[in-house]
PDB file of N, CA and C in Angstrom:
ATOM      1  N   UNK A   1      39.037  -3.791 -19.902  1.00  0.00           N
ATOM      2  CA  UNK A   1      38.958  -5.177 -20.318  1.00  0.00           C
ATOM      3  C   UNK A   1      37.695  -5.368 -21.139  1.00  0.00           C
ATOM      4  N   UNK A   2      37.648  -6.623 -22.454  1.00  0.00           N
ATOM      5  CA  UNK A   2      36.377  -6.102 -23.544  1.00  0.00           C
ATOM      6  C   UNK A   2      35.587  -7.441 -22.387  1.00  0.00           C
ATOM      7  N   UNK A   3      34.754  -6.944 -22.327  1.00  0.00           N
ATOM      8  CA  UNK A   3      33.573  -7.642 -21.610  1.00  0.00           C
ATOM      9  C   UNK A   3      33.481  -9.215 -22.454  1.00  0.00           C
ATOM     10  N   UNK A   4      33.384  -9.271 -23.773  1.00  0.00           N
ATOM     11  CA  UNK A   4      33.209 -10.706 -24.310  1.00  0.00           C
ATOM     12  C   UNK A   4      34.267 -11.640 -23.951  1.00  0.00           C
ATOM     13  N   UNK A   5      35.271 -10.936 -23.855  1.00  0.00           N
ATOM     14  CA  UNK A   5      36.501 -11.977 -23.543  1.00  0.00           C
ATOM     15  C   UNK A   5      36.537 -12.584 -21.931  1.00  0.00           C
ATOM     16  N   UNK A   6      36.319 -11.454 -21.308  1.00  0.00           N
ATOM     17  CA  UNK A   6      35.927 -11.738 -19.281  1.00  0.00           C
ATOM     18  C   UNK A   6      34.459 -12.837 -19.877  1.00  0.00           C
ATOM     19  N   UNK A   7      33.603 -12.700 -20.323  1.00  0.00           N
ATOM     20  CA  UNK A   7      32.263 -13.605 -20.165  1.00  0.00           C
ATOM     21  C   UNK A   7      32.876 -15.140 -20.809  1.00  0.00           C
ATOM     22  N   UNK A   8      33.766 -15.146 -21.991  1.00  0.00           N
ATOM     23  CA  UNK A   8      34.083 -16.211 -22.647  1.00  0.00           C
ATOM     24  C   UNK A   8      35.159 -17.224 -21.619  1.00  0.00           C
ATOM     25  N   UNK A   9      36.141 -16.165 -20.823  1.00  0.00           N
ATOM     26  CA  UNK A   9      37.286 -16.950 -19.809  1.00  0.00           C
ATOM     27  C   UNK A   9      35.512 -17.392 -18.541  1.00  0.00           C
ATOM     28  N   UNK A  10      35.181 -16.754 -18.166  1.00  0.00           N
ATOM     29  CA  UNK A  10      34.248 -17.344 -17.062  1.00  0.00           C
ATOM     30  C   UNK A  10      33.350 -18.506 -17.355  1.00  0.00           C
ATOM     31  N   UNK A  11      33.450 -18.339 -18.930  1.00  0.00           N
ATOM     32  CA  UNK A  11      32.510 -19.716 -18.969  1.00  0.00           C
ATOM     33  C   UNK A  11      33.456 -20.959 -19.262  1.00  0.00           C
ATOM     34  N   UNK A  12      34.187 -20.772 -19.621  1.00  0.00           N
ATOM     35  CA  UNK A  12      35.405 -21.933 -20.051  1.00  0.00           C
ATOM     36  C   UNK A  12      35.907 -22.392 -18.889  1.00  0.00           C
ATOM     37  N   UNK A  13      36.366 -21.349 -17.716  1.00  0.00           N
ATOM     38  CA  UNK A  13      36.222 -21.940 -16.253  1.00  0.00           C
ATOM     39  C   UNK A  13      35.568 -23.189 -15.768  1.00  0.00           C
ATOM     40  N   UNK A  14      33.833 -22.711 -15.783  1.00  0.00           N
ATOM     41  CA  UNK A  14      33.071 -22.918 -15.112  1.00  0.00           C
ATOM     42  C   UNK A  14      33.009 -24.345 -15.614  1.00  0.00           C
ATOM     43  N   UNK A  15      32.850 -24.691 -17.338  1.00  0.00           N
ATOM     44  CA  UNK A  15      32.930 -25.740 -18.007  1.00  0.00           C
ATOM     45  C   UNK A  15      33.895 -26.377 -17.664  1.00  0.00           C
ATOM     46  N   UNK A  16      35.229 -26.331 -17.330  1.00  0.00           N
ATOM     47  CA  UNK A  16      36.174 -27.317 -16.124  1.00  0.00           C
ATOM     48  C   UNK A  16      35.930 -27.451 -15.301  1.00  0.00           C
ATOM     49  N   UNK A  17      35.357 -27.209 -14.138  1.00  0.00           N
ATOM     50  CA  UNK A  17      34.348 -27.117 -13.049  1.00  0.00           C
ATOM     51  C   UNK A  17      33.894 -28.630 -13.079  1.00  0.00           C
ATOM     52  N   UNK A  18      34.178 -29.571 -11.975  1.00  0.00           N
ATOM     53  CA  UNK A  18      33.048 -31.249 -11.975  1.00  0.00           C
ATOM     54  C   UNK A  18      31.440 -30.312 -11.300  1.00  0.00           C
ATOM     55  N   UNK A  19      30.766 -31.332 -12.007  1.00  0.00           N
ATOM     56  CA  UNK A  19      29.634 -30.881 -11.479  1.00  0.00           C
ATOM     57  C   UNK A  19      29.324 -31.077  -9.538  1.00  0.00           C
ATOM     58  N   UNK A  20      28.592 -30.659  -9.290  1.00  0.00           N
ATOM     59  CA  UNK A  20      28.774 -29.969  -7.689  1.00  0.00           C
ATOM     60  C   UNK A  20      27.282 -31.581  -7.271  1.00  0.00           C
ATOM     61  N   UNK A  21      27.471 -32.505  -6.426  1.00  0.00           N
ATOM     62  CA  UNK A  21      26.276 -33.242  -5.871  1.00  0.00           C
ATOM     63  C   UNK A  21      25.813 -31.927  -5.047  1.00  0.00           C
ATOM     64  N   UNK A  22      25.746 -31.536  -4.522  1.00  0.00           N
ATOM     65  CA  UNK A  22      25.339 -30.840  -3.196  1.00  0.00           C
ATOM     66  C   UNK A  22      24.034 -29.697  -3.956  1.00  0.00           C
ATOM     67  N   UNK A  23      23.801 -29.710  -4.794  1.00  0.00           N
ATOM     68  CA  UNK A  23      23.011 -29.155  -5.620  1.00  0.00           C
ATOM     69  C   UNK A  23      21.799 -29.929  -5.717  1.00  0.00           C
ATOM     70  N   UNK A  24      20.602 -29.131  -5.020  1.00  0.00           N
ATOM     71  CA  UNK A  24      19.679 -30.313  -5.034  1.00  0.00           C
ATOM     72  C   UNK A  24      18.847 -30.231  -6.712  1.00  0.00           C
ATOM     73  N   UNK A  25      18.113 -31.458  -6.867  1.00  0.00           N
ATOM     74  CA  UNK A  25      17.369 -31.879  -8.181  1.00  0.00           C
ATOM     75  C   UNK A  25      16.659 -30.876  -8.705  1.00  0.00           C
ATOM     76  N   UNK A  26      16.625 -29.746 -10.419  1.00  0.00           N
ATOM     77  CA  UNK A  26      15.903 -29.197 -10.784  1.00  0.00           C
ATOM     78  C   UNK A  26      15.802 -27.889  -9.862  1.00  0.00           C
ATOM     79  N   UNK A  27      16.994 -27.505  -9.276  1.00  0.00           N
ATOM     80  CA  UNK A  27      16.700 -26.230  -8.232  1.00  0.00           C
ATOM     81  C   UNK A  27      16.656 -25.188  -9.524  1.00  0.00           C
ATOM     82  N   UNK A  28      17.576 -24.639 -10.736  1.00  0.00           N
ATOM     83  CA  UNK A  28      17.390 -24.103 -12.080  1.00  0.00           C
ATOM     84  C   UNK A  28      16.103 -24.000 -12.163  1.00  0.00           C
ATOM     85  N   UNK A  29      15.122 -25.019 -12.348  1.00  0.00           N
ATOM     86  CA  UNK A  29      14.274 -24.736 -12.599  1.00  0.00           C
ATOM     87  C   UNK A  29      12.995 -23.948 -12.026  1.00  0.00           C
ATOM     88  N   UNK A  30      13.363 -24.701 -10.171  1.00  0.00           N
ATOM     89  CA  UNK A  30      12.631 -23.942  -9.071  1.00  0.00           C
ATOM     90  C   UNK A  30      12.934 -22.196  -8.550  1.00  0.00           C
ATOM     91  N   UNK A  31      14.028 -21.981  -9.568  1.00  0.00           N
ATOM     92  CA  UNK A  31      14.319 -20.455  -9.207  1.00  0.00           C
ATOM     93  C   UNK A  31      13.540 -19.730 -10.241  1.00  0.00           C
ATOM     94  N   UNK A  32      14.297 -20.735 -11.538  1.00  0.00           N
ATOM     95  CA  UNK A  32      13.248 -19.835 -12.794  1.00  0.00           C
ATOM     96  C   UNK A  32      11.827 -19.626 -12.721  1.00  0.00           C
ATOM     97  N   UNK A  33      10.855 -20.614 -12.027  1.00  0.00           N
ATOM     98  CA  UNK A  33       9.959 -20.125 -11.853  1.00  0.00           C
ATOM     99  C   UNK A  33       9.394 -19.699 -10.845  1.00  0.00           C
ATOM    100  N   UNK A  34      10.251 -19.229  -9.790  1.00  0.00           N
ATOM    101  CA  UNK A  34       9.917 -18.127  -8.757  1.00  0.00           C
ATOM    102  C   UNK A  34      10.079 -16.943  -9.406  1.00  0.00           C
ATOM    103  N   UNK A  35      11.039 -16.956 -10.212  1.00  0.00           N
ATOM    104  CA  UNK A  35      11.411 -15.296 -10.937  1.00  0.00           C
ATOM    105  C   UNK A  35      10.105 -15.076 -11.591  1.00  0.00           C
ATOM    106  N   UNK A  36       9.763 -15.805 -12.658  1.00  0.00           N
ATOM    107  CA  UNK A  36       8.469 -15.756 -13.259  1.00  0.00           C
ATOM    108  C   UNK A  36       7.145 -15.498 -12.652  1.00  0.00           C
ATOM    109  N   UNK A  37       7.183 -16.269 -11.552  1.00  0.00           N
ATOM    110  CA  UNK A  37       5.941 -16.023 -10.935  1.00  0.00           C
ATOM    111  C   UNK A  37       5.567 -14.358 -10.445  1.00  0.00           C
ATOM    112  N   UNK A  38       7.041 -14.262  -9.655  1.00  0.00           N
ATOM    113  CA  UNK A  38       7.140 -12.675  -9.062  1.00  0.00           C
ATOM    114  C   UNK A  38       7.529 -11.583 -10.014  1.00  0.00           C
ATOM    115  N   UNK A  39       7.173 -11.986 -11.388  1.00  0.00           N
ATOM    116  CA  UNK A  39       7.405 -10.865 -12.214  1.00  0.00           C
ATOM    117  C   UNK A  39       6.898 -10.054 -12.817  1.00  0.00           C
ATOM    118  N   UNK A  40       5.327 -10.172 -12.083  1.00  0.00           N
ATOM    119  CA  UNK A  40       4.332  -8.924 -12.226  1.00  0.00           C
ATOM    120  C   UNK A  40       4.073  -8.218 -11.437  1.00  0.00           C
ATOM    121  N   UNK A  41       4.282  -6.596 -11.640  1.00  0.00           N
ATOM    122  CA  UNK A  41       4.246  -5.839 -10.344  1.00  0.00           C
ATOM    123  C   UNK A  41       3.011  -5.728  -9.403  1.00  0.00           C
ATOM    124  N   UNK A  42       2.205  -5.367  -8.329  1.00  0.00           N
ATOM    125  CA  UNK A  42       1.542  -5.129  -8.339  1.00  0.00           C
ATOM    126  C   UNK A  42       1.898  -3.302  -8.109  1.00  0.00           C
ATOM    127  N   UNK A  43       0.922  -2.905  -8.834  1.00  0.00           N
ATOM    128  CA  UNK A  43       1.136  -0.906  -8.539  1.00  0.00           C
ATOM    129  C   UNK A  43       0.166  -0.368  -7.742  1.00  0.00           C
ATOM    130  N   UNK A  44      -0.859  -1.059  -7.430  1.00  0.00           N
ATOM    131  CA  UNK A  44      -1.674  -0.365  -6.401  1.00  0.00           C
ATOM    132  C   UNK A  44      -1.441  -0.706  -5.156  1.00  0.00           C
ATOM    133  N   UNK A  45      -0.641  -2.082  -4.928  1.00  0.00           N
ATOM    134  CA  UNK A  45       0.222  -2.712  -3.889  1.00  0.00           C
ATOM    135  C   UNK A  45       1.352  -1.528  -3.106  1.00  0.00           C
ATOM    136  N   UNK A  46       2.327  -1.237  -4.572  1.00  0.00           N
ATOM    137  CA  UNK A  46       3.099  -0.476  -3.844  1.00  0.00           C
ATOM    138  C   UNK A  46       2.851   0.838  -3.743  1.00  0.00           C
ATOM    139  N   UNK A  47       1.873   1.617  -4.199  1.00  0.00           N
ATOM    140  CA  UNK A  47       1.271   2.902  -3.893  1.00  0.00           C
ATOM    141  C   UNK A  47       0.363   2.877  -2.701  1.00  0.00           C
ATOM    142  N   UNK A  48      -0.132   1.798  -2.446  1.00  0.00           N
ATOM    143  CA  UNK A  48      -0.394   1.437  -0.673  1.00  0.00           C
ATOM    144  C   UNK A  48       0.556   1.190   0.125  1.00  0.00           C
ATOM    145  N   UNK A  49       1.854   1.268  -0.214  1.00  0.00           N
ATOM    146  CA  UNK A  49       2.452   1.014   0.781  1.00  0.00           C
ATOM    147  C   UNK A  49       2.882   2.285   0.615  1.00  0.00           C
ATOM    148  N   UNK A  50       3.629   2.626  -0.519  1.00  0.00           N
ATOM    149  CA  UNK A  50       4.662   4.256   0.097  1.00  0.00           C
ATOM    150  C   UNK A  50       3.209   5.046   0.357  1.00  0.00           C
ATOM    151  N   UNK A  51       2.167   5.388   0.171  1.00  0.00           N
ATOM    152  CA  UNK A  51       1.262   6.094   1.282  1.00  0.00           C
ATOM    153  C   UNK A  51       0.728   5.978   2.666  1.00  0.00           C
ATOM    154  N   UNK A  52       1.014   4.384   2.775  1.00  0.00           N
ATOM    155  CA  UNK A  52       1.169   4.206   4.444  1.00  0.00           C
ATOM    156  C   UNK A  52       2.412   4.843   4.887  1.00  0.00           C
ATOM    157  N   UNK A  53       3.666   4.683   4.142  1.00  0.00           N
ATOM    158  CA  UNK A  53       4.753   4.850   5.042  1.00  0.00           C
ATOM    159  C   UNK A  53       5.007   6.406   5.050  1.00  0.00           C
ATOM    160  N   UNK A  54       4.311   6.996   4.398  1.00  0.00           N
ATOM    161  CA  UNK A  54       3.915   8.732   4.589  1.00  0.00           C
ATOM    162  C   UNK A  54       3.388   9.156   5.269  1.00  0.00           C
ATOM    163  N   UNK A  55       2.504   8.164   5.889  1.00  0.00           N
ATOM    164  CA  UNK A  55       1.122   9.302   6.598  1.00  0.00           C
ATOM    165  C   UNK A  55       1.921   9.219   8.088  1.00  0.00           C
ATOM    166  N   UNK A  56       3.246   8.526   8.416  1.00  0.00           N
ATOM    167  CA  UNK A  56       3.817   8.795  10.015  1.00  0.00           C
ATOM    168  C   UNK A  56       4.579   9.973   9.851  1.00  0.00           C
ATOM    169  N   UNK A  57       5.329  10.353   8.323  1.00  0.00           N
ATOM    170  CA  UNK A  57       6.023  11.572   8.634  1.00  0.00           C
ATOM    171  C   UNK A  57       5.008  12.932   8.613  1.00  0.00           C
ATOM    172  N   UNK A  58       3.575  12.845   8.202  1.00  0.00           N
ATOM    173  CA  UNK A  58       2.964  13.684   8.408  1.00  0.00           C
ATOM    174  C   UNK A  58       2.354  13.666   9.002  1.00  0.00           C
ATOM    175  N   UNK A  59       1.744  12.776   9.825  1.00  0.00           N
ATOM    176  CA  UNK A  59       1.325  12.816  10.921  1.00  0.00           C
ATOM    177  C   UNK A  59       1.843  13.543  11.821  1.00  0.00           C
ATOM    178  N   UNK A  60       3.495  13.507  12.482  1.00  0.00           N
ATOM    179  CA  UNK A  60       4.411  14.281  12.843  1.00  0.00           C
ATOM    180  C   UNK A  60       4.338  15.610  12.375  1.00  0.00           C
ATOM    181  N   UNK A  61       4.505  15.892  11.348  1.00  0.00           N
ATOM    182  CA  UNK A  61       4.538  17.173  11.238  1.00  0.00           C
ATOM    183  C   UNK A  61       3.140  18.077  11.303  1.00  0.00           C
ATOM    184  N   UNK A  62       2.222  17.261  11.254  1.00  0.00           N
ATOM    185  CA  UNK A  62       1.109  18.140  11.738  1.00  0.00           C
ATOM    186  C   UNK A  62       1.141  18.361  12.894  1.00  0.00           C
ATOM    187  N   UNK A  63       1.828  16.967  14.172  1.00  0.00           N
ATOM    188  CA  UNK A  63       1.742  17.538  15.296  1.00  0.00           C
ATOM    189  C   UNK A  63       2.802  18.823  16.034  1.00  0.00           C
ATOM    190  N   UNK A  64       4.158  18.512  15.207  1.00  0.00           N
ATOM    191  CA  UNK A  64       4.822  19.723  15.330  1.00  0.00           C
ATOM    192  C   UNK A  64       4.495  21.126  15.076  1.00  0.00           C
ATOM    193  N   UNK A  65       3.539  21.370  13.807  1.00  0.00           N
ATOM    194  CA  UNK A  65       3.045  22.560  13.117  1.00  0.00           C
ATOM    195  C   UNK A  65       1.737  22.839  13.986  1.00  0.00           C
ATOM    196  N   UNK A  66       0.654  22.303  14.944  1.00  0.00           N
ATOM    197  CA  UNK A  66       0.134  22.196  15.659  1.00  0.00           C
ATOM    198  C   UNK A  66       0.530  22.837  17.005  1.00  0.00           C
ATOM    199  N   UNK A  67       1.398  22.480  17.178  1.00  0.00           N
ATOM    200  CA  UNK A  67       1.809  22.456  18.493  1.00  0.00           C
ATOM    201  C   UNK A  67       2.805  23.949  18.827  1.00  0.00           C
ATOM    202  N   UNK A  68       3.472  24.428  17.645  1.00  0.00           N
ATOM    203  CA  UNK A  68       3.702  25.741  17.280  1.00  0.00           C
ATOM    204  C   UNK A  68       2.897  27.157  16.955  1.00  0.00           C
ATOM    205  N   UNK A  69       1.834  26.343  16.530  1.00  0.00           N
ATOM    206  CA  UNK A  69       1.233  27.518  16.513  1.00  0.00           C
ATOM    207  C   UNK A  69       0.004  27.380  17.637  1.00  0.00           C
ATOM    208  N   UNK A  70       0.036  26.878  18.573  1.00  0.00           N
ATOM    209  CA  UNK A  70      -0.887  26.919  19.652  1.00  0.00           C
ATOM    210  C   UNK A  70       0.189  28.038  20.491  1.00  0.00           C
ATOM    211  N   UNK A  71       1.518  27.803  20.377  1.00  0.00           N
ATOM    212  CA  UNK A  71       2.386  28.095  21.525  1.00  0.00           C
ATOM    213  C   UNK A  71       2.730  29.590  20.791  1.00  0.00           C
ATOM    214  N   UNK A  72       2.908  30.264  19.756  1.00  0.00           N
ATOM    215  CA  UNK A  72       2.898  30.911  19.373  1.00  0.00           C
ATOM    216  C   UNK A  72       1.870  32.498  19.113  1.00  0.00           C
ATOM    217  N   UNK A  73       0.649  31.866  19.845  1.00  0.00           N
ATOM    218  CA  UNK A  73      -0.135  32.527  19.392  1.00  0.00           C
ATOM    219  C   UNK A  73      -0.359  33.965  20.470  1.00  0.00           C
ATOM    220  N   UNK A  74      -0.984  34.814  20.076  1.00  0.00           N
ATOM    221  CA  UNK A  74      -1.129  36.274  20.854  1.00  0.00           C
ATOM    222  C   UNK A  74      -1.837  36.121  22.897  1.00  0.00           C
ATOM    223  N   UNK A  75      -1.126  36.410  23.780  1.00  0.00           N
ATOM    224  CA  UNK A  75      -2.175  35.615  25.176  1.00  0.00           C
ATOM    225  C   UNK A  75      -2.473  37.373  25.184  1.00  0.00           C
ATOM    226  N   UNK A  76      -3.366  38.110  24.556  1.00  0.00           N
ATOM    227  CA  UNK A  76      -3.917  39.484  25.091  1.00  0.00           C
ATOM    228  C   UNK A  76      -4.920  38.810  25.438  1.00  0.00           C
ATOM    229  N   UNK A  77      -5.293  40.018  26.617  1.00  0.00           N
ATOM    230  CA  UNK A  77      -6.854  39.876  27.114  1.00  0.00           C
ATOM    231  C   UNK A  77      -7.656  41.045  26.678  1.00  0.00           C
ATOM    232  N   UNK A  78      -7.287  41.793  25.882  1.00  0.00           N
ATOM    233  CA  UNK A  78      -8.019  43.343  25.158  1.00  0.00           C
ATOM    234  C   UNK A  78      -9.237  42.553  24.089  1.00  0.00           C
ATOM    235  N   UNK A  79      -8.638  41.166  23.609  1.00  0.00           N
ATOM    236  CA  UNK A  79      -9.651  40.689  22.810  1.00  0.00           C
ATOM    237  C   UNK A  79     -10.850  39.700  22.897  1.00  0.00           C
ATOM    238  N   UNK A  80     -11.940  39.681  22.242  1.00  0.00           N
ATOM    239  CA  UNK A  80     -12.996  39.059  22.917  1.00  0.00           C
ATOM    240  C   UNK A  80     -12.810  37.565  22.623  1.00  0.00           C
ATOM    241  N   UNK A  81     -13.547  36.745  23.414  1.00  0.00           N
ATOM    242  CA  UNK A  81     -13.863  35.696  23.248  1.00  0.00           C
ATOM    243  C   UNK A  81     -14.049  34.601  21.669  1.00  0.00           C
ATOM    244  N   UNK A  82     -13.514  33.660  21.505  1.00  0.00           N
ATOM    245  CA  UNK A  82     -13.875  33.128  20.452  1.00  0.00           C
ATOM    246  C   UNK A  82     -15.410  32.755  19.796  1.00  0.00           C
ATOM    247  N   UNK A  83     -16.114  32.912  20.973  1.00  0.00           N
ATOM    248  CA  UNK A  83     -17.286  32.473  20.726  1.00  0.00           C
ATOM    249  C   UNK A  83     -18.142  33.525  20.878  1.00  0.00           C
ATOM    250  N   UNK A  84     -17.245  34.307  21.169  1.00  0.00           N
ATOM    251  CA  UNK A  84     -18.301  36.109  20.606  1.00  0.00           C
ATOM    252  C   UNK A  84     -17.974  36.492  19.412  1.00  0.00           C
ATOM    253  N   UNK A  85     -16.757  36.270  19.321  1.00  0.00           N
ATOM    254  CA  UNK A  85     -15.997  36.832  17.852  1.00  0.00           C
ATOM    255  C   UNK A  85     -16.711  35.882  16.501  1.00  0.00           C
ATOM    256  N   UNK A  86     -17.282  34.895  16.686  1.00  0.00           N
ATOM    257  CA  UNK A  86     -17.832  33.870  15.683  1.00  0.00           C
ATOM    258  C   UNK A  86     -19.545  34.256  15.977  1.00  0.00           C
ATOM    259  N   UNK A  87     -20.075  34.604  16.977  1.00  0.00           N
ATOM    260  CA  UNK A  87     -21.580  35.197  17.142  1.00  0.00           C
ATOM    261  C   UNK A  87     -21.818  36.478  16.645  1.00  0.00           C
ATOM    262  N   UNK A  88     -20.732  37.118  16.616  1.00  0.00           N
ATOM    263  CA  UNK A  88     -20.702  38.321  15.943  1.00  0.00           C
ATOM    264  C   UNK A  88     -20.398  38.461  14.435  1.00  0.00           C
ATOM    265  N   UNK A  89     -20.045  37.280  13.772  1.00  0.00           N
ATOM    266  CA  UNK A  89     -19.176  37.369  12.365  1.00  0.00           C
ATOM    267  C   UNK A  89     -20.822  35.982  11.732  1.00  0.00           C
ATOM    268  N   UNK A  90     -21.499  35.414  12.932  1.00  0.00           N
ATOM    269  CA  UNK A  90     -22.389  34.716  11.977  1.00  0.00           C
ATOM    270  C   UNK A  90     -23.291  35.552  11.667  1.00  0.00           C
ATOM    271  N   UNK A  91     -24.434  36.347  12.897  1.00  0.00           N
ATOM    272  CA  UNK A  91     -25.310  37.251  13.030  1.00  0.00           C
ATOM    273  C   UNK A  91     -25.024  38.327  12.178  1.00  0.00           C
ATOM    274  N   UNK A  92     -23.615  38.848  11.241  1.00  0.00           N
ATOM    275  CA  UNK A  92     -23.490  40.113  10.865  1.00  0.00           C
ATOM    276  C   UNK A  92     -23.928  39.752   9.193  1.00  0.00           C
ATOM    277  N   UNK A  93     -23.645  38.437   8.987  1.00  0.00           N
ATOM    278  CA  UNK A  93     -24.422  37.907   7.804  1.00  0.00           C
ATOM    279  C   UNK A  93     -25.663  37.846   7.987  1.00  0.00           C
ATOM    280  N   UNK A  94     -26.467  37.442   8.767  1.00  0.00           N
ATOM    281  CA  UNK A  94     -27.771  37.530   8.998  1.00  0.00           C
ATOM    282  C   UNK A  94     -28.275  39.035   9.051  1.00  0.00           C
ATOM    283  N   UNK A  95     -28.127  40.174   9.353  1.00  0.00           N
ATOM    284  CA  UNK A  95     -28.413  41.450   9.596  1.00  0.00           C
ATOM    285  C   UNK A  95     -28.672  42.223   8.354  1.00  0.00           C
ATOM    286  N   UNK A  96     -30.185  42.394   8.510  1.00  0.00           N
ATOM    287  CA  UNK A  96     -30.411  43.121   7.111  1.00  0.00           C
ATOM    288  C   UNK A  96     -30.818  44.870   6.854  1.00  0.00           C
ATOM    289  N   UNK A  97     -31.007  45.201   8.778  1.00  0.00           N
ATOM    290  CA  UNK A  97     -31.577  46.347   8.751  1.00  0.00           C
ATOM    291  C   UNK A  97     -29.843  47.484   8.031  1.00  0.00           C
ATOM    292  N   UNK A  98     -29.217  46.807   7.862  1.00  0.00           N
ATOM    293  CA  UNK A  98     -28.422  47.868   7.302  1.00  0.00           C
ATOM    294  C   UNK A  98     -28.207  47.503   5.662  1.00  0.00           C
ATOM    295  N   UNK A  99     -28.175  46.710   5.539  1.00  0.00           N
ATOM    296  CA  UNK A  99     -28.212  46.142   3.664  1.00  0.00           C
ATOM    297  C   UNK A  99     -29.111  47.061   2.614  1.00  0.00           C
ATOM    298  N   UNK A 100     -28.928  46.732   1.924  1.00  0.00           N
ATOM    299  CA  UNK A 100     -29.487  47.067   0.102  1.00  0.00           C
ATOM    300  C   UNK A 100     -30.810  46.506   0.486  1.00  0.00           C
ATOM    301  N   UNK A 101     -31.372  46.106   1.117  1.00  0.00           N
ATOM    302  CA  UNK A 101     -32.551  44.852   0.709  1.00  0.00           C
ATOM    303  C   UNK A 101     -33.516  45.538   0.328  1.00  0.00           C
TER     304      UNK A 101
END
């Protein structure tokens, strides 16, 4: 169907149409300038929002990816302590009797 002819029958309709009381005073006008008013975006508005509504699905997934690799990890007892293994890896930077110096 050509689109001008559907827009031309809908308005010829509408123009038989009695006008409607129940229509309150100048509402045309009170829409047009709601449209207007709300017709500047804000963009730092909505880039605050879709980055709020991100940080719950990653939040989640850090705690899932967290929580996997705690449960995942090696339980030997052949290996030392974390806090020897880091006294030993700071002090071995500090150690010069074996270096170039």
């Amino acid at each position: 169907m050509d689109i001008a002819k559907l827009q031309a029958k809908l308005l010829a309709a509408a123009r038989h149409e009695p006008a409607d009381d129940r229509v309150p005073y100048a509402f045309e006008q009170r829409i047009m300038a709601r449209i207007r008013r709300r017709g500047s975006l804000d963009r730092w508005g909505v880039w605050a929002r879709w980055m709020w509504q991100a940080a719950v699905p990653c939040l989640g997934l850090t705690v899932v990816l967290c929580a996997l690799a705690f449960s995942t990890r090696p339980q030997s007892a052949s290996r030392p302590p974390l806090s020897e293994q880091f006294e030993t890896a700071f002090y071995a930077a500090l150690d010069t009797s074996e270096g170039s110096w």
